[in-house]
N, C-alpha and C. Protein backbone atom coordinates (compact mmCIF):
# COMPACT_ATOMS: atom_id res chain seq x y z
N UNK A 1 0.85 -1.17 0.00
CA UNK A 1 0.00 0.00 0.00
C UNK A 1 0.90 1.23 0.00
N UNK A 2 0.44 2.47 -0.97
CA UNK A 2 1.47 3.37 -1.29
C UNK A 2 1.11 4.28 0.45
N UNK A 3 2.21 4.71 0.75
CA UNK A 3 2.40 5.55 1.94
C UNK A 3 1.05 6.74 1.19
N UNK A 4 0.66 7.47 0.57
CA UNK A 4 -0.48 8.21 0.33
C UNK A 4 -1.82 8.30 0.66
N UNK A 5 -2.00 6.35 0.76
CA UNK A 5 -2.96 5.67 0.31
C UNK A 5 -3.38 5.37 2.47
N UNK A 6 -2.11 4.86 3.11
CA UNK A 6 -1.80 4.58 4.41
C UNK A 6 -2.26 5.84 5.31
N UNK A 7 -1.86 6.15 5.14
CA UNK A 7 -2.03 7.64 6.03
C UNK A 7 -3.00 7.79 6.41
N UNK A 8 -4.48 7.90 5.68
CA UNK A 8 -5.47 8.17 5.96
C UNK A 8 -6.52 7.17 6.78
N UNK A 9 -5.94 6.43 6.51
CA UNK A 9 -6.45 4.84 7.48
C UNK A 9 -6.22 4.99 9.22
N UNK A 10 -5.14 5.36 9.11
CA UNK A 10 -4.52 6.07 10.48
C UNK A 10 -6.11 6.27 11.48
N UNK A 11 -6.50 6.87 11.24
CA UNK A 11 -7.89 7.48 12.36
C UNK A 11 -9.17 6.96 11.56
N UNK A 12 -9.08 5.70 10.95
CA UNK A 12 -10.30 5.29 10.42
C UNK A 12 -10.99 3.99 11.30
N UNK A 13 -11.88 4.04 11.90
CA UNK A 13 -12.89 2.76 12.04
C UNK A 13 -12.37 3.11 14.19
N UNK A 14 -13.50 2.08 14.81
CA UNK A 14 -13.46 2.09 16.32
C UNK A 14 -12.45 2.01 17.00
N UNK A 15 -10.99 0.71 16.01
CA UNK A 15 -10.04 0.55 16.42
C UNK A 15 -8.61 0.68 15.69
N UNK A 16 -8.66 2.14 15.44
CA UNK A 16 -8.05 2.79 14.80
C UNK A 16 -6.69 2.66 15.27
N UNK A 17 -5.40 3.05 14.35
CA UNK A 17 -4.25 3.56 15.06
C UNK A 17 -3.82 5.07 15.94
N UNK A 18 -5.22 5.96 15.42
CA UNK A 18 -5.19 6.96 16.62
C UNK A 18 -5.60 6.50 18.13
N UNK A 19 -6.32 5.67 17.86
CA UNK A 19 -6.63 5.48 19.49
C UNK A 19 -5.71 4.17 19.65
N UNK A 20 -5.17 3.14 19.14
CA UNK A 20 -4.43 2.59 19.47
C UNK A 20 -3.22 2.48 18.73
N UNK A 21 -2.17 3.02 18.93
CA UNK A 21 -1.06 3.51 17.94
C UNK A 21 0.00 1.59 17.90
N UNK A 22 -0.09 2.08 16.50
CA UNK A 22 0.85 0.53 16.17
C UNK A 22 2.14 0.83 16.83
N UNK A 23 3.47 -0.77 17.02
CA UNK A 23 4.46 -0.86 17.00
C UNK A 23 4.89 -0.78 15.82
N UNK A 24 6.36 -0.69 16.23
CA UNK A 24 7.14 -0.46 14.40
C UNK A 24 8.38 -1.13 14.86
N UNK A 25 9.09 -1.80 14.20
CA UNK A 25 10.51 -1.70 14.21
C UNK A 25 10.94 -1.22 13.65
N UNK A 26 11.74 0.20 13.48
CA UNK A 26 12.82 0.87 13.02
C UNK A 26 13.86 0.82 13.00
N UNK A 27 14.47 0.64 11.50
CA UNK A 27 15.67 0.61 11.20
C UNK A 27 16.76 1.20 10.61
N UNK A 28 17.84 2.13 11.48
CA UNK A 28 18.63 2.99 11.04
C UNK A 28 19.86 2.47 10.60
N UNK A 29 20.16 3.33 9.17
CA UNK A 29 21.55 3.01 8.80
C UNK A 29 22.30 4.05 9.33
N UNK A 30 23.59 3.87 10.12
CA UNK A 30 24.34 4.65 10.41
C UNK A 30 25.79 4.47 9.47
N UNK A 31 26.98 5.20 10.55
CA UNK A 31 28.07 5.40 9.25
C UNK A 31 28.66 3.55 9.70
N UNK A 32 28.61 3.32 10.96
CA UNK A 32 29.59 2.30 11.39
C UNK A 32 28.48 1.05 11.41
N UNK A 33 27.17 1.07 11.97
CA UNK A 33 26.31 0.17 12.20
C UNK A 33 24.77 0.18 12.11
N UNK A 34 24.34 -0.92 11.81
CA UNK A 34 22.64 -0.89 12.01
C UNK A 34 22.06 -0.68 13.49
N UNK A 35 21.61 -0.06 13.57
CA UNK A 35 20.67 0.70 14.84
C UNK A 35 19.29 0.25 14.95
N UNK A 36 18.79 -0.95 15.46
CA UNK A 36 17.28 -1.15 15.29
C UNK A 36 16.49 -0.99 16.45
N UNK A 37 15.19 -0.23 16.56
CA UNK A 37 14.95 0.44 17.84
C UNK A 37 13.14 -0.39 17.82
N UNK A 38 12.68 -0.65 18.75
CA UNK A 38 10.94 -0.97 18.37
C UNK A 38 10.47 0.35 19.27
N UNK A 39 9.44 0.69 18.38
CA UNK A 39 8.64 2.05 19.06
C UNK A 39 7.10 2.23 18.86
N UNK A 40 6.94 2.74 19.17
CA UNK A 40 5.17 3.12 18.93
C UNK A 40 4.92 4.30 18.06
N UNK A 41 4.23 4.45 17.01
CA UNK A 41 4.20 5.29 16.28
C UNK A 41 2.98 6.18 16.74
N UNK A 42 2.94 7.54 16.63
CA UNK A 42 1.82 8.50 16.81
C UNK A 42 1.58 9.36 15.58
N UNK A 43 0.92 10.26 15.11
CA UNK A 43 0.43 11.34 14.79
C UNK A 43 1.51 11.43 13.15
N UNK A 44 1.01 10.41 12.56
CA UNK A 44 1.29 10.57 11.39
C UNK A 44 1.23 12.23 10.45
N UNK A 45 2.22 12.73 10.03
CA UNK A 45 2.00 13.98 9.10
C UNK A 45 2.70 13.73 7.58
N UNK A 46 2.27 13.35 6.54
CA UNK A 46 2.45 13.70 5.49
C UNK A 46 2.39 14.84 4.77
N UNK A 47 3.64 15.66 4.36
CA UNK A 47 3.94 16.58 4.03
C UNK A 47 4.44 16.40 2.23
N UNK A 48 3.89 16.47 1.68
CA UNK A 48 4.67 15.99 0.47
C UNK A 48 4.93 14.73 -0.21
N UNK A 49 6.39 14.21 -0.09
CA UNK A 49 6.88 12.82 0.18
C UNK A 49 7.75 12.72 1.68
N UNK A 50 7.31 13.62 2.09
CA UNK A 50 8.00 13.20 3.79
C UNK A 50 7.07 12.85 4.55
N UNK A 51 7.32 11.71 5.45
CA UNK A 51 6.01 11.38 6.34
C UNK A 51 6.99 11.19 7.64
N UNK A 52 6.61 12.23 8.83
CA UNK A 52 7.15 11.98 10.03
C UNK A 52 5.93 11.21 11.17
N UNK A 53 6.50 11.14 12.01
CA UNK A 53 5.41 10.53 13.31
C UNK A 53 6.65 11.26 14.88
N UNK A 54 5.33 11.15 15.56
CA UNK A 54 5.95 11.04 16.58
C UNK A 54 6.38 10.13 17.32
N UNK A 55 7.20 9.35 18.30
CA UNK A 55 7.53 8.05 18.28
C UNK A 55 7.91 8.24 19.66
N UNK A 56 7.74 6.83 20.45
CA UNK A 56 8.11 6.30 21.93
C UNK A 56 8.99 5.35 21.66
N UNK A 57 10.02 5.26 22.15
CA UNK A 57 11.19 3.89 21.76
C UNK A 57 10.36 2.81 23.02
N UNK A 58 10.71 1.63 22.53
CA UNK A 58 9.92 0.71 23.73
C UNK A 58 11.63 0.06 24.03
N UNK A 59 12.41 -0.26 22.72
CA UNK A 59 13.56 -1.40 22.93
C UNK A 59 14.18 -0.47 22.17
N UNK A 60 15.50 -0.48 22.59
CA UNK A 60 16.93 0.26 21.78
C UNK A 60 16.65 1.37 22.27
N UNK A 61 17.63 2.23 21.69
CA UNK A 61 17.86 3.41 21.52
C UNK A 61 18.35 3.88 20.21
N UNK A 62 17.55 5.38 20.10
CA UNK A 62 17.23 6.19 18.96
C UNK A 62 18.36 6.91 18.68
N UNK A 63 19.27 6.92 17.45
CA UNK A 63 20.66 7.85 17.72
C UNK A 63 20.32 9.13 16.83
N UNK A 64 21.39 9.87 17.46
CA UNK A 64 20.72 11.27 17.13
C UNK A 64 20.84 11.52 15.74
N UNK A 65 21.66 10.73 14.98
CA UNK A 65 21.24 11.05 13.58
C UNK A 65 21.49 9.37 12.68
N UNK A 66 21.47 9.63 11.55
CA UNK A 66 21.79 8.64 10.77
C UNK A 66 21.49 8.56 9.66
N UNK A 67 21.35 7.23 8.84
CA UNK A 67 21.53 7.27 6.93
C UNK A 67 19.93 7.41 7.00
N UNK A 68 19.84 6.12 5.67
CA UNK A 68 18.61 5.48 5.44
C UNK A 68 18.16 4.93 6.46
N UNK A 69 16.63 4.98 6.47
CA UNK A 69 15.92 4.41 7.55
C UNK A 69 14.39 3.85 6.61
N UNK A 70 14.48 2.12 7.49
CA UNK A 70 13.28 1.62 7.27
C UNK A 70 12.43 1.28 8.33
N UNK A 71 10.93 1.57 8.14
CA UNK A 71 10.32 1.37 9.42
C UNK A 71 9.05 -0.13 9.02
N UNK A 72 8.89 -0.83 9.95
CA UNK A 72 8.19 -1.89 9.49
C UNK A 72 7.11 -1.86 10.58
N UNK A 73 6.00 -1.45 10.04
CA UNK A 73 4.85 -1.53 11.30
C UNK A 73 3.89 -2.84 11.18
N UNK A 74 3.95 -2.97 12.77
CA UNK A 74 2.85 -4.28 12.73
C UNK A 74 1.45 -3.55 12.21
N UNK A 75 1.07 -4.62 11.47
CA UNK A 75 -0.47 -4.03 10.84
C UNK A 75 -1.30 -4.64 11.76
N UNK A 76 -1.66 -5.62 12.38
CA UNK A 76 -2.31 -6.61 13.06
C UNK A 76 -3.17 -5.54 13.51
N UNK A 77 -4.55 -5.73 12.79
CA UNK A 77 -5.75 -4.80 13.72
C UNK A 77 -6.44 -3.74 13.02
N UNK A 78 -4.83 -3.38 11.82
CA UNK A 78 -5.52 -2.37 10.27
C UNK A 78 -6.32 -2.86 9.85
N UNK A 79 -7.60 -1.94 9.69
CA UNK A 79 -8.68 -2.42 9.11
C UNK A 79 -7.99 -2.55 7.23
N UNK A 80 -8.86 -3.31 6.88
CA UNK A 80 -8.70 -3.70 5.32
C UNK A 80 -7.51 -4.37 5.33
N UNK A 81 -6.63 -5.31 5.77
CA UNK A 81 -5.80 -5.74 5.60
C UNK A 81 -5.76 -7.63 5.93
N UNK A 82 -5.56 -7.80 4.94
CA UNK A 82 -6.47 -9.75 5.11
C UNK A 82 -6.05 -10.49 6.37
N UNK A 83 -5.31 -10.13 7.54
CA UNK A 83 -5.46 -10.68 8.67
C UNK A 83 -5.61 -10.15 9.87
N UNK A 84 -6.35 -8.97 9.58
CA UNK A 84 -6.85 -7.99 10.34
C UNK A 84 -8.16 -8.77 11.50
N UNK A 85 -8.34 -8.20 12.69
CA UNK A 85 -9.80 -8.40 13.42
C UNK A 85 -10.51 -7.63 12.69
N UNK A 86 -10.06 -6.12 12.96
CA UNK A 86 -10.68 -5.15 12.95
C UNK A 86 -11.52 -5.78 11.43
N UNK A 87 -10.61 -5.56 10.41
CA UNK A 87 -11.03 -5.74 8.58
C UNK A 87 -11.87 -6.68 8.79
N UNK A 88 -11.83 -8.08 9.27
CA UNK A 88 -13.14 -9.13 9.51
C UNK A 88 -13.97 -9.06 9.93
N UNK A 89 -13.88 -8.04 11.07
CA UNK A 89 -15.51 -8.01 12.01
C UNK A 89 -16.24 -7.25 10.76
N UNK A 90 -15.84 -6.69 10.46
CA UNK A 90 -16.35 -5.51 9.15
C UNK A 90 -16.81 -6.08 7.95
N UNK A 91 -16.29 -7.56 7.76
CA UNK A 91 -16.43 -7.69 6.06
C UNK A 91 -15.69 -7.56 5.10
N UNK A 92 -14.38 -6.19 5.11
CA UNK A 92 -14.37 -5.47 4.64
C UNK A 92 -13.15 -5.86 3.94
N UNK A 93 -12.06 -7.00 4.53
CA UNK A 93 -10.89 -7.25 4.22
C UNK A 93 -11.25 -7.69 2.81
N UNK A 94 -9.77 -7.82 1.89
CA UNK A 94 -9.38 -7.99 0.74
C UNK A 94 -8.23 -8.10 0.89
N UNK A 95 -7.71 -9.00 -0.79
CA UNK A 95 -6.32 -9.26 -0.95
C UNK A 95 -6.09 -8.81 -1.94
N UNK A 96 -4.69 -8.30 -2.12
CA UNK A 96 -4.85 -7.56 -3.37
C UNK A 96 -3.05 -8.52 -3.69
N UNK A 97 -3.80 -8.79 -5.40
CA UNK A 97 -2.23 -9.42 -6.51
C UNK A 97 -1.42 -8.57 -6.88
């Protein structure tokens, strides 16, 4: 799902990620090493092609700067997503080829 498309899902349906904000594992490239931190994501802002959040580290620590970064959020609970609760109680899930 294109990050455009994600965003707006964010505060959609009873058990939303505004009222219950996903985990993520985040992953920083630094100059010497990989940095992987698990956090809780908040308050998604898409600006453009930049999308920040606000974030709680749960495990690791966050370094103050670094390269590329990938973030991998648990979906478990996104509505529309084929192993969702939320998407089943609803009907609503789909798979997409």
């Amino acid at each position: 799902m294109d990050t455009q498309e994600f965003v707006p899902f964010w505060s959609e349906g009873k058990d939303s990620f505004a009222k219950d904000p996903p985990n993520a594992t985040v992953s920083i490239f630094g100059e010497q090493a990989l940095n992987q931190v698990v956090a809780t994501l908040r308050n998604p802002i898409l600006a453009g092609h930049t999308l920040t959040y606000e974030v709680r580290v749960l495990q690791g620590e966050m370094p103050a700067k670094g390269g590329l970064v990938s973030v991998f959020i648990d979906i478990i609970g996104m509505p529309l997503t084929p192993i969702s609760y939320a998407g089943a109680a609803r009907r609503r899930a789909y798979y997409v080829r």
